[in-house]
Protein backbone atom coordinates (compact mmCIF):
# COMPACT_ATOMS: atom_id res chain seq x y z
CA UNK A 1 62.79 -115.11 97.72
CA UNK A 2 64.64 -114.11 94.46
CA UNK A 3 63.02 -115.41 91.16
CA UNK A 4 65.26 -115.86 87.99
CA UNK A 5 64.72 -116.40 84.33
CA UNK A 6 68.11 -116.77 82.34
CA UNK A 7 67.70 -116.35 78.54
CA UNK A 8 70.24 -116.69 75.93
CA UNK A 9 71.64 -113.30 75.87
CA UNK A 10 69.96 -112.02 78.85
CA UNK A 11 69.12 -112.73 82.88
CA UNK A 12 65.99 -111.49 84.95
CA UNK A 13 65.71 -111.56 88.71
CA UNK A 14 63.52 -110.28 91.28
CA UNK A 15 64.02 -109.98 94.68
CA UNK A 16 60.97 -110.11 96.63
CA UNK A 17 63.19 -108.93 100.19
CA UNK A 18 64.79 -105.87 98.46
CA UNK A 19 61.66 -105.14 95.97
CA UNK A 20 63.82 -104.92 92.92
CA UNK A 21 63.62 -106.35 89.40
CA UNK A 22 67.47 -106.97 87.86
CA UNK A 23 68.09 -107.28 83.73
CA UNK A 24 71.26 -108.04 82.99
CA UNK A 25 73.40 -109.26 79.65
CA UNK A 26 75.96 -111.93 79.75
CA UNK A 27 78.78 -109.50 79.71
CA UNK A 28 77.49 -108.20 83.96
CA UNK A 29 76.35 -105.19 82.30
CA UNK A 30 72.95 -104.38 83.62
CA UNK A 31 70.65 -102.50 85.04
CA UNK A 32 68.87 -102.28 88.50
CA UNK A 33 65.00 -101.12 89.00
CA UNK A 34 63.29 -100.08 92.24
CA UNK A 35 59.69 -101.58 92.46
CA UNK A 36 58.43 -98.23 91.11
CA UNK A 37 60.82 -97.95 87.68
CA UNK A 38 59.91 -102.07 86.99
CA UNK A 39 55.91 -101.20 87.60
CA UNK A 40 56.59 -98.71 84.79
CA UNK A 41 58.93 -101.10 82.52
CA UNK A 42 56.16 -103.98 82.85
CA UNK A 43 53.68 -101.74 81.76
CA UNK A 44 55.92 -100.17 78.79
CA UNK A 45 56.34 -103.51 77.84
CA UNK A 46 52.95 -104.50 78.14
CA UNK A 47 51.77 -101.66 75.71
CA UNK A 48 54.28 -102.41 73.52
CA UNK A 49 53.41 -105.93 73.19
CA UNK A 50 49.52 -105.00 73.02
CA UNK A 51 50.58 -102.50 70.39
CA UNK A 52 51.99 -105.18 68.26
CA UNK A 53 49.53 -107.54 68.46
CA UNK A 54 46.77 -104.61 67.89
CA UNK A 55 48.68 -103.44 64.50
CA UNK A 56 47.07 -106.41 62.14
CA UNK A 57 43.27 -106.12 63.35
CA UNK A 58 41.71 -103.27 61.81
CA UNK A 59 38.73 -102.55 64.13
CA UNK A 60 37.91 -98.93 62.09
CA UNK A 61 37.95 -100.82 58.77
CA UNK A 62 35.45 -103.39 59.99
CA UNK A 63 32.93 -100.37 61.13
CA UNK A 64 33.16 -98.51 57.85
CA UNK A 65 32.47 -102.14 55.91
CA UNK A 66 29.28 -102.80 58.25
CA UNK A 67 28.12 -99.50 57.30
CA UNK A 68 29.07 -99.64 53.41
CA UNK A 69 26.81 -103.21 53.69
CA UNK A 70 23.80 -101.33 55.05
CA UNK A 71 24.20 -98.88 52.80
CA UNK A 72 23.85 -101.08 49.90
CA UNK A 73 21.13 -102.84 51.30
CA UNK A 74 18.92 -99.91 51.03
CA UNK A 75 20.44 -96.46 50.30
CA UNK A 76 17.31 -94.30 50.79
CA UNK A 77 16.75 -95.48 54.44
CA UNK A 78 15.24 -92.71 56.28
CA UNK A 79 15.94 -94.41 59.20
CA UNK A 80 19.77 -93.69 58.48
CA UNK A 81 19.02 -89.91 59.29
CA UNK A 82 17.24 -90.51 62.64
CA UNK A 83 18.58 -90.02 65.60
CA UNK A 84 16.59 -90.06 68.90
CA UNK A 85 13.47 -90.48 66.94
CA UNK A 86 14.18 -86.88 65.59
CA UNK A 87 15.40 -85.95 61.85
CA UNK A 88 18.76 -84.43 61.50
């Protein structure tokens, strides 16, 4: 069973027989992956997308603010220092 997906400047197809993934341009130029090389080009382009989407959120930023807030809430908290119920 061959699956296809034809784009505007581009065609996908995988052939589930033969266990390769085909990308191709409109011209015929294209290029030919073995079910090992598309594993690894799914998850490159995975990452990549993941990457993208990651680069907004801020998740260090948002740990640092929690910890400036409790630190304004009461500066001389002992409690800050303890770790383990022993004083660093």
């Amino acid at each position: 069973m061959k699956i296809n997906k034809n784009l505007k400047f581009a065609d996908f197809s995988y052939d589930e027989e033969s266990k390769t993934f085909t990308v191709s341009d409109k011209n015929g130029n294209g290029v030919e992956l073995n079910k090992v090389y598309a594993f690894s080009f799914m998850r490159f382009i995975v990452r990549m997308a993941q990457r993208n989407w990651l680069r907004n959120k801020k998740i260090v930023d948002k740990a640092s603010y929690v910890m400036e807030e409790l630190e304004k809430e009461d500066p001389e908290n002992k409690n800050q220092m303890l770790m383990f119920d022993k004083e660093i």
